[in-house]
N, C-alpha and C. Protein backbone atom coordinates (compact mmCIF):
# COMPACT_ATOMS: atom_id res chain seq x y z
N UNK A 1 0.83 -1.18 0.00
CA UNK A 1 0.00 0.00 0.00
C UNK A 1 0.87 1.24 0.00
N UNK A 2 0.72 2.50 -0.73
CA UNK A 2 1.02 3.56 -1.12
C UNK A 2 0.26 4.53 0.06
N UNK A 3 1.71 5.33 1.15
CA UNK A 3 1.63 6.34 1.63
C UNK A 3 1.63 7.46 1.22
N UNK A 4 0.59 8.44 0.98
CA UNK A 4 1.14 9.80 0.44
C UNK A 4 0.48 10.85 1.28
N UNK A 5 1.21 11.80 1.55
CA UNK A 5 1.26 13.39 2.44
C UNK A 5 1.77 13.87 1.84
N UNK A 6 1.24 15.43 1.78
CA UNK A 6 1.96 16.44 1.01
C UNK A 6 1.72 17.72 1.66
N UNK A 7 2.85 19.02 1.84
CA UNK A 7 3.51 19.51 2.86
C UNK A 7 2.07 21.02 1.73
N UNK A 8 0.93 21.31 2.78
CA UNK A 8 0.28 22.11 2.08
C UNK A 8 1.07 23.40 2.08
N UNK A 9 1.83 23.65 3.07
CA UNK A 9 2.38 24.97 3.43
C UNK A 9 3.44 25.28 2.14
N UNK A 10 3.79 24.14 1.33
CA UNK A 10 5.05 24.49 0.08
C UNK A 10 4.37 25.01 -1.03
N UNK A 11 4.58 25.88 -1.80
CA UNK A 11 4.61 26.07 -2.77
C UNK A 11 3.62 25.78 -3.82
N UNK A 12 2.62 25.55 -4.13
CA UNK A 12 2.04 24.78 -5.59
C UNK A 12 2.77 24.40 -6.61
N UNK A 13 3.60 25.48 -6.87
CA UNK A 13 4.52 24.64 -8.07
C UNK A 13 5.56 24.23 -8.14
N UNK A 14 5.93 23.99 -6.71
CA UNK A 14 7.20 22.82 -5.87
C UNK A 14 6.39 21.72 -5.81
N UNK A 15 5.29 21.53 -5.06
CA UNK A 15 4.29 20.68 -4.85
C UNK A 15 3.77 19.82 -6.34
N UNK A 16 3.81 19.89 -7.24
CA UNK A 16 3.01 20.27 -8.67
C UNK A 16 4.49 19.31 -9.03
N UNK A 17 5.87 19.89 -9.04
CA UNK A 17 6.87 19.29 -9.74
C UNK A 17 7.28 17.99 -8.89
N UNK A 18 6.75 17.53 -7.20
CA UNK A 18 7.19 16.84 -7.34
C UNK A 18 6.32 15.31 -7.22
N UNK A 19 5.08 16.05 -7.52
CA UNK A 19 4.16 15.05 -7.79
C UNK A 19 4.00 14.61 -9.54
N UNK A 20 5.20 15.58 -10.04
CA UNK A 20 5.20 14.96 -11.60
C UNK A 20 6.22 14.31 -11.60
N UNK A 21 7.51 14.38 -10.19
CA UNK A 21 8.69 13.65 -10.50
C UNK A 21 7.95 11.99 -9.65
N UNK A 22 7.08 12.43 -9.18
CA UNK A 22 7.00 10.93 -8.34
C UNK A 22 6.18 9.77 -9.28
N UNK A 23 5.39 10.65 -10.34
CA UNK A 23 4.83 9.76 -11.68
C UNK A 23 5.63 9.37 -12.53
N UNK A 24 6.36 10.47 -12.98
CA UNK A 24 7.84 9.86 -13.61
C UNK A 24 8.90 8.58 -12.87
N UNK A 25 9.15 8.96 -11.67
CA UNK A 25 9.72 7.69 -11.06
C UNK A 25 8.30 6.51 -11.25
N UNK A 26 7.34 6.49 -11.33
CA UNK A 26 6.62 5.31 -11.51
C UNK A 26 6.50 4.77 -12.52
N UNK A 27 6.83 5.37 -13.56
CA UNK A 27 7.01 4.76 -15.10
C UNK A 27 8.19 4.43 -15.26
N UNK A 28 9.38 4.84 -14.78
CA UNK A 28 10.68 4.67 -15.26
C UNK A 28 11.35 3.47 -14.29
N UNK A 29 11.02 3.40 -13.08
CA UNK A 29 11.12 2.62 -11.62
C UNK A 29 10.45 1.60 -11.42
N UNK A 30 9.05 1.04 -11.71
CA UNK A 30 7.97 0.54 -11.15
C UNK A 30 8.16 -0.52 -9.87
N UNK A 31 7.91 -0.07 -8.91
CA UNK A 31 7.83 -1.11 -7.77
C UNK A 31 9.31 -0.97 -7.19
N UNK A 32 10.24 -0.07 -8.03
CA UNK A 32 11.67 0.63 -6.94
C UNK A 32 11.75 1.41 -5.54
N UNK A 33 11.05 2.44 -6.10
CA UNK A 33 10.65 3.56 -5.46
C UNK A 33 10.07 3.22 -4.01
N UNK A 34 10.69 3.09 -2.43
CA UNK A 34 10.46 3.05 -1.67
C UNK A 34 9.78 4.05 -0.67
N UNK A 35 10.28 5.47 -1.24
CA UNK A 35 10.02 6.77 -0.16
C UNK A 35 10.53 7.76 -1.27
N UNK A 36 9.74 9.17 -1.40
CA UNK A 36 10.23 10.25 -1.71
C UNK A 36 9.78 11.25 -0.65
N UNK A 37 10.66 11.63 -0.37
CA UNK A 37 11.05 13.14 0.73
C UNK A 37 11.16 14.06 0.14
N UNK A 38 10.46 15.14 0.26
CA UNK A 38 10.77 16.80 -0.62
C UNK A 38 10.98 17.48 0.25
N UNK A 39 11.85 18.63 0.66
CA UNK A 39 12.43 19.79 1.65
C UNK A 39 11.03 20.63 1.65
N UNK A 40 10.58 21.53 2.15
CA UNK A 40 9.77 22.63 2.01
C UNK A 40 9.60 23.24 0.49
N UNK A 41 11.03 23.25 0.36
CA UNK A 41 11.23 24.55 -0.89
C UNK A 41 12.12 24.06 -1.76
N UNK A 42 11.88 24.30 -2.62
CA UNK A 42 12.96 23.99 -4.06
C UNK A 42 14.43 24.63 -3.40
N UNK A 43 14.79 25.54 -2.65
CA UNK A 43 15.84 26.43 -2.33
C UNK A 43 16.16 25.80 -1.12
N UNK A 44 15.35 24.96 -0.58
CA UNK A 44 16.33 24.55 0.74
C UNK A 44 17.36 23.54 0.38
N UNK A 45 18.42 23.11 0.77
CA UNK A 45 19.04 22.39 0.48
C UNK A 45 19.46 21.37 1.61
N UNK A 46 20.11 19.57 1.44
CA UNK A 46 20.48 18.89 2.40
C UNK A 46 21.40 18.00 1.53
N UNK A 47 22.42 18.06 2.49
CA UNK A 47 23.95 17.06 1.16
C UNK A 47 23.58 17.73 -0.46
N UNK A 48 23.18 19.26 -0.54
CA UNK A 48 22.91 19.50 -1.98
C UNK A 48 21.94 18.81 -2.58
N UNK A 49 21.12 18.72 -1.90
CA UNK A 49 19.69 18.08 -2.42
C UNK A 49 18.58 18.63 -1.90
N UNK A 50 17.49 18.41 -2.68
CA UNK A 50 16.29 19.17 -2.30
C UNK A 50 14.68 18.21 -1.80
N UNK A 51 15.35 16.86 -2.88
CA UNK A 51 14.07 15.38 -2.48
C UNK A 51 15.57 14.67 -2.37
N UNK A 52 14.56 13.46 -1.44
CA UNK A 52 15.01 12.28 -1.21
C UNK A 52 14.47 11.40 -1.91
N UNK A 53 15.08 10.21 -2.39
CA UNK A 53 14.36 8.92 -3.23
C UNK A 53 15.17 7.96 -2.69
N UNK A 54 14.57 7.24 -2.43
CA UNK A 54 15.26 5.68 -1.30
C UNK A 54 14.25 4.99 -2.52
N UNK A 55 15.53 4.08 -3.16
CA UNK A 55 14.93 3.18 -3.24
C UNK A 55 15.11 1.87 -2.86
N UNK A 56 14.81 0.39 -4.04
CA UNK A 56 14.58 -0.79 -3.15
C UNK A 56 16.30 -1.33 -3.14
N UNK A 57 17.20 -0.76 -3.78
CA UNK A 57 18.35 -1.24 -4.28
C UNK A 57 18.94 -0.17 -4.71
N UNK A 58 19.99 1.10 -4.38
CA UNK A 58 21.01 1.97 -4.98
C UNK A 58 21.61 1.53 -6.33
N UNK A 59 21.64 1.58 -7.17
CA UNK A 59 22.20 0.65 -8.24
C UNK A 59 22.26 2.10 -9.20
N UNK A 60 23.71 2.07 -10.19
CA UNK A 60 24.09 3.03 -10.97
C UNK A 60 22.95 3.26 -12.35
N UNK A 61 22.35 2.35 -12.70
CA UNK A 61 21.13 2.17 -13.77
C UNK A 61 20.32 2.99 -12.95
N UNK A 62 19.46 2.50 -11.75
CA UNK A 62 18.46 3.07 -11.24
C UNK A 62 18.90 4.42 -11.07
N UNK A 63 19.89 4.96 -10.59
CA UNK A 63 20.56 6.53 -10.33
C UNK A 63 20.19 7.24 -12.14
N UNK A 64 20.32 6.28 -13.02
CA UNK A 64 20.30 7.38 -14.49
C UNK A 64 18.82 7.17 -14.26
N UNK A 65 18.13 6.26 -14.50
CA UNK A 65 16.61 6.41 -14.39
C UNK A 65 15.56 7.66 -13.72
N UNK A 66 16.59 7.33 -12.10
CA UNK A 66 15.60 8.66 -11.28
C UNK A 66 16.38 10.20 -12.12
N UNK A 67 17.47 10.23 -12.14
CA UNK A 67 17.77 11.56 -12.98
C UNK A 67 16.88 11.85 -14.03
N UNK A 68 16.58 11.06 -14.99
CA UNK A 68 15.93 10.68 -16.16
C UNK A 68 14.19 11.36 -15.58
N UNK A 69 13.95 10.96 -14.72
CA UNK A 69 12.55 11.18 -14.06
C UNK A 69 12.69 12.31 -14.13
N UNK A 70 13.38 13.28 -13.07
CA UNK A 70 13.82 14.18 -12.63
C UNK A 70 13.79 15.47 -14.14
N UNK A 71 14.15 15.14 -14.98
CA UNK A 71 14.24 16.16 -16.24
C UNK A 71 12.71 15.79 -17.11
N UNK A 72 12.55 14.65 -16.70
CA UNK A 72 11.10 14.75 -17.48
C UNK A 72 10.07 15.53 -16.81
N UNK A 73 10.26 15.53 -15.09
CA UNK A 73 9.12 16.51 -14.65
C UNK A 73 9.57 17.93 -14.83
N UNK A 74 10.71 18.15 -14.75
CA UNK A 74 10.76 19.70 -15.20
C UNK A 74 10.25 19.96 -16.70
N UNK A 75 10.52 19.15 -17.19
CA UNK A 75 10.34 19.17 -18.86
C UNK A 75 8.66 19.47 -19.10
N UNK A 76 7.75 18.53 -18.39
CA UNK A 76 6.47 18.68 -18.31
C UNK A 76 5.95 20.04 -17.67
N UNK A 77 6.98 20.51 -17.04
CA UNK A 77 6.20 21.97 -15.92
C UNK A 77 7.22 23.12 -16.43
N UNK A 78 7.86 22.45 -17.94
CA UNK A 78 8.70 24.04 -17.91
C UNK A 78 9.66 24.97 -17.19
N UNK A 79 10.35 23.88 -17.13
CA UNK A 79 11.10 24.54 -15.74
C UNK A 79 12.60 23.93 -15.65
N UNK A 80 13.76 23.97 -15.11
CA UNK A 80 14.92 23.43 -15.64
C UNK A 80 15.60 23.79 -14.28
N UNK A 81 16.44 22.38 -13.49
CA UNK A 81 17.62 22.65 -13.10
C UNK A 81 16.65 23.10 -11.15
N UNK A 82 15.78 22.56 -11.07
CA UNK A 82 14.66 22.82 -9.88
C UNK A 82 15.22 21.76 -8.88
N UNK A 83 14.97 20.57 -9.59
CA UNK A 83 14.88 19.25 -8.43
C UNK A 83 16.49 18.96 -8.82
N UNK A 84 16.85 18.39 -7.11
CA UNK A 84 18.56 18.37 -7.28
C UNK A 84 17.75 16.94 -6.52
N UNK A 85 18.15 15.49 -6.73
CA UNK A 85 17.44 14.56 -5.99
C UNK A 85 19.05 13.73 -5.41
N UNK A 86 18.50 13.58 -4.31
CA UNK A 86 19.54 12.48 -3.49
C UNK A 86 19.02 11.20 -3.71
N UNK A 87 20.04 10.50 -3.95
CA UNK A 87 19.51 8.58 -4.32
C UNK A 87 20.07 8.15 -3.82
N UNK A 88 19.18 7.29 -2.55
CA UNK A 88 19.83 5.87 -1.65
C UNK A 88 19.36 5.11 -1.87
N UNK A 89 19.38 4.14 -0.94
CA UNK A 89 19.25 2.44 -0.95
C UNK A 89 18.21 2.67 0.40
N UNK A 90 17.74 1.44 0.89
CA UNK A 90 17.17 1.58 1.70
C UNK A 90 17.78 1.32 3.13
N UNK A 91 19.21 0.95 3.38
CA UNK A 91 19.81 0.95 4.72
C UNK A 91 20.47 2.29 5.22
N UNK A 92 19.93 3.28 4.34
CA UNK A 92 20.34 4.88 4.36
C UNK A 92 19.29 5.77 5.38
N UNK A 93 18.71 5.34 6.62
CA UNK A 93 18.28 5.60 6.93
C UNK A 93 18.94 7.20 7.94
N UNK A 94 19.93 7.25 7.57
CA UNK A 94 20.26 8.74 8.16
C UNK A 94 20.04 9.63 7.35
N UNK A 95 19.68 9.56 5.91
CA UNK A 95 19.70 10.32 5.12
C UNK A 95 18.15 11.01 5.56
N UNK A 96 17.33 9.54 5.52
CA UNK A 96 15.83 9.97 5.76
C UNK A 96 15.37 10.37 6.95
N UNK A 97 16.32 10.13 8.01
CA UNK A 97 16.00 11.20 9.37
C UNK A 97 16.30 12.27 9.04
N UNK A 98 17.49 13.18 8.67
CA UNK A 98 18.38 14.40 8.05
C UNK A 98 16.96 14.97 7.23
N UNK A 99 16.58 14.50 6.47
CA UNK A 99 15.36 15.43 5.74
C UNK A 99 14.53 15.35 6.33
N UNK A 100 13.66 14.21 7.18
CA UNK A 100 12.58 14.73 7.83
C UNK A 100 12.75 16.07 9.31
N UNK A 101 14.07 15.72 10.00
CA UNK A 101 14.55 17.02 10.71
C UNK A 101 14.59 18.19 10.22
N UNK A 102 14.80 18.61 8.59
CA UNK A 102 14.81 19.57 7.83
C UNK A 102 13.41 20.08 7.82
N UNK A 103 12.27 19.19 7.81
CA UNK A 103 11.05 20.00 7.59
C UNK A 103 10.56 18.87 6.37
N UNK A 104 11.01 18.03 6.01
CA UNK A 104 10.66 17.09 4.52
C UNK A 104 9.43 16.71 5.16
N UNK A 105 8.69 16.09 3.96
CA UNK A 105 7.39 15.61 4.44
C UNK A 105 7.76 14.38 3.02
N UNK A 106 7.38 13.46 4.00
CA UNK A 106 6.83 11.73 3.02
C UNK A 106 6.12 12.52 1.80
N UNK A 107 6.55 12.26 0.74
CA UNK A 107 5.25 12.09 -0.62
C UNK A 107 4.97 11.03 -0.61
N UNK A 108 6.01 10.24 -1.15
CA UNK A 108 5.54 8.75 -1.54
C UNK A 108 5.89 7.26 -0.36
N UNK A 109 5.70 6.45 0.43
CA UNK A 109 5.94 5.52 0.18
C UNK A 109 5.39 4.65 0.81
N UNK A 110 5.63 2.91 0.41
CA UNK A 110 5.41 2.15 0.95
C UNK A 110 5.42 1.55 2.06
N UNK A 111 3.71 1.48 2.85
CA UNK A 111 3.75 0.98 3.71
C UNK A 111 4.31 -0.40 3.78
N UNK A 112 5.43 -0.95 5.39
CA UNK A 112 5.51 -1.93 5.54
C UNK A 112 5.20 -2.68 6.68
């Protein structure tokens, strides 16, 4: 089952891009995609990132894929050079405390 929250206080069209990057990771990923984390703001930054994407396996393919995602939702909303995304694995769990301490809010993920 699919968790999703979304941070009303951000933006609409932070909000907007990264609910087009989390469709894009579902076409390009299917059944990878463990958790996406978004900061407040396109401008906040954490390790130079702005979302988190944990997925089921870190793997250098899956890293071009979520990039790949990543330019197709800007591409769809007109927009370039927005989402800076961090890509883990799923035993990266400091990464995903570090952004939720930041203010991140869960978009996507699977309940377990």
């Amino acid at each position: 089952m699919i968790a999703i929250a979304e941070n009303l206080r951000a933006e609409k069209s932070w909000r907007e891009l990264i609910r087009a990057l989390i469709q894009e990771l579902g076409k390009l990923l299917p059944d990878r995609v463990r958790l996406v984390v978004a900061l407040p703001s396109p401008e906040d930054r954490l390790y130079d990132s702005n979302v988190l994407v944990v997925l089921d396996e870190h793997d250098p393919e899956a890293t071009m894929l979520v990039m790949r995602a990543a330019v197709r939702a800007e591409d769809r909303l007109g927009v370039g050079g927005v989402l800076s995304p961090l890509i883990v694995g799923p035993e990266d769990r400091d990464a995903v405390e570090r952004f939720r301490e930041h203010g991140g809010k869960v978009l996507e993920g699977k309940e377990e």
